[in-house]
Protein backbone atom coordinates (compact mmCIF):
# COMPACT_ATOMS: atom_id res chain seq x y z
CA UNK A 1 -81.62 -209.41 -33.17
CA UNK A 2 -79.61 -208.93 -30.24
CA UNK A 3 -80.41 -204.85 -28.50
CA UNK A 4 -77.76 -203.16 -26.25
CA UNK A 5 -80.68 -202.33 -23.90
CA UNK A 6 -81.06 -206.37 -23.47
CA UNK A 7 -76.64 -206.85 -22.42
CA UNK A 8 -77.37 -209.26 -19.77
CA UNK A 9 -73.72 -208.17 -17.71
CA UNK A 10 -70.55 -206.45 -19.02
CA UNK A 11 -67.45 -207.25 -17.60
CA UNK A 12 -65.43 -205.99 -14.83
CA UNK A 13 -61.93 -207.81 -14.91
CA UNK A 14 -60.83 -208.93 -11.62
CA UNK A 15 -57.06 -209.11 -12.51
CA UNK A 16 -56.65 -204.97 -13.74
CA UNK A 17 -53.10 -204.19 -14.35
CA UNK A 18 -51.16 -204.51 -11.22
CA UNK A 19 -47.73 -204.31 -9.70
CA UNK A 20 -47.39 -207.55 -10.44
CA UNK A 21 -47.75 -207.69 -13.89
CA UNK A 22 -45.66 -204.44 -14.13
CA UNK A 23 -43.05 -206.64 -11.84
CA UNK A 24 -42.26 -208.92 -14.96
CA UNK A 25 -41.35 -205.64 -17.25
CA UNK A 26 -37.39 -205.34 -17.39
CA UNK A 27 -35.55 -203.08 -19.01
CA UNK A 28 -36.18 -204.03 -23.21
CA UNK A 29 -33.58 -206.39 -24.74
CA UNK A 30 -31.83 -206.05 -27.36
CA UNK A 31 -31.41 -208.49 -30.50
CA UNK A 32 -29.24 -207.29 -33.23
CA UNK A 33 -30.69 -209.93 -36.47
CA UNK A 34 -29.49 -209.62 -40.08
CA UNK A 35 -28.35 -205.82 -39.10
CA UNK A 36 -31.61 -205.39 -37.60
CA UNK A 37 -32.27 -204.39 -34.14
CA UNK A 38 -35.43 -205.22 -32.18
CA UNK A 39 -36.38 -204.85 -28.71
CA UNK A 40 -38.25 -207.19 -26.97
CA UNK A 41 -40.10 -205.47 -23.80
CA UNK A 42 -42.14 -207.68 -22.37
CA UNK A 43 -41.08 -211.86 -22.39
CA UNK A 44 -43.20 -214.62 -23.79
CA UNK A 45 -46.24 -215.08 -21.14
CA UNK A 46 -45.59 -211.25 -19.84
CA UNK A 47 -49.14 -210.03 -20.52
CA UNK A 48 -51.60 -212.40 -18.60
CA UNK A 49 -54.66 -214.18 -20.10
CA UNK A 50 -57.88 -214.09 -18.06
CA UNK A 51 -59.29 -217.02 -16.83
CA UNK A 52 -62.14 -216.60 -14.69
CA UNK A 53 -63.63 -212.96 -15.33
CA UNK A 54 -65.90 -211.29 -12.97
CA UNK A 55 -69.26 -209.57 -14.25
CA UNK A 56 -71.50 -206.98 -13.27
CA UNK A 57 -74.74 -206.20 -14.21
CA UNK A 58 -75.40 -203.41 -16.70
CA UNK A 59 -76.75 -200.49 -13.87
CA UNK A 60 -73.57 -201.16 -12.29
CA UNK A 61 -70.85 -201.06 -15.52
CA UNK A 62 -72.80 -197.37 -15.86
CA UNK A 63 -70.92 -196.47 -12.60
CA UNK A 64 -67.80 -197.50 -14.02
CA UNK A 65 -67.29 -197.61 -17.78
CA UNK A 66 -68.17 -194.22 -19.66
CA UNK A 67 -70.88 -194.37 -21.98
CA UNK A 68 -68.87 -194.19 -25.27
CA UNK A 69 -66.27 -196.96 -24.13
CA UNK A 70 -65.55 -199.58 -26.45
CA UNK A 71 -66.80 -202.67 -25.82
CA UNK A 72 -66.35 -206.71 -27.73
CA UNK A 73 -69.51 -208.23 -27.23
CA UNK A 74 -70.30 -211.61 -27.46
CA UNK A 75 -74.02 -213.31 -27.66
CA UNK A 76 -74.91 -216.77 -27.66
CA UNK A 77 -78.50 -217.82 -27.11
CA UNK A 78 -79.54 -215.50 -24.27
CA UNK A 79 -76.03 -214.95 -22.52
CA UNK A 80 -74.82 -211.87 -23.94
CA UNK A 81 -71.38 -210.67 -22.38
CA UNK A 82 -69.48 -207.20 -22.31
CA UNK A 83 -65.56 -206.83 -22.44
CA UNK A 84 -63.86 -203.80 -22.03
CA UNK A 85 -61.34 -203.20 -24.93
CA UNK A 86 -59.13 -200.67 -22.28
CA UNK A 87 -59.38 -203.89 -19.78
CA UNK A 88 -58.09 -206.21 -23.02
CA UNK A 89 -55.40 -203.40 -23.50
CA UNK A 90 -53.35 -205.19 -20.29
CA UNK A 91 -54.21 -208.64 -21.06
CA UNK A 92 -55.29 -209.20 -24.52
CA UNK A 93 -56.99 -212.67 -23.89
CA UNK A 94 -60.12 -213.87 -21.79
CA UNK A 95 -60.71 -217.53 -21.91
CA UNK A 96 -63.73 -218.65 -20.72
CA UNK A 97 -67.26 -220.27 -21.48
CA UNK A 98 -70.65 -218.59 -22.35
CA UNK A 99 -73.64 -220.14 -23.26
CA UNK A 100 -72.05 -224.09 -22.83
CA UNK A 101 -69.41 -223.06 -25.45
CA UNK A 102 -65.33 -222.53 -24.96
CA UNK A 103 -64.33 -219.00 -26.48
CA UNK A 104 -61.52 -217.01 -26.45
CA UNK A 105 -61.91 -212.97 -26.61
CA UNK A 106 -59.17 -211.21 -27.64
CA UNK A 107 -58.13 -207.56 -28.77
């Protein structure tokens, strides 16, 4: 049974939201369909996937993270990874490997 005392690393994205991503936001458009109207803020690929997330070990996430932040954990075998659900909040999608497997975390 997998123990939050044994959370081998949590993670601390790399890519937090930046200028840059802010830099693809325009102003929303506007779609008028069946005498609908929807507004599309952000274009297809707008919020960016993570591809190669950076980790830090558990004494260090205390310095960051509060205590009551929600986390998605993942455990396979003894690798046992951490993701921030505010970090997922500004890009909704880590891909990456843990334990020899592909996975895809997502919020």
């Amino acid at each position: 049974m997998f123990k939050p005392d044994r959370l081998v690393s949590v993670l601390l994205f790399a890519m937090l939201l930046t200028s840059s991503v802010l830099a693809q936001r325009s102003e929303p458009k506007k779609t008028e369909i069946q005498g609908h109207t929807m507004y599309t803020l952000l274009e297809p690929g707008g919020i960016p996937a993570i591809f190669e997330p950076q980790f830090v070990s558990v004494t260090e996430a205390e310095k960051t993270y509060y205590a009551d932040e929600p986390l998605l954990v993942v455990v396979r075998g003894d690798d046992a990874r951490g993701y921030s659900t505010w970090h997922l909040d500004h890009h909704e999608i880590v891909n990456e490997q843990i334990g020899g497997a592909a996975i895809a975390v997502t919020w």
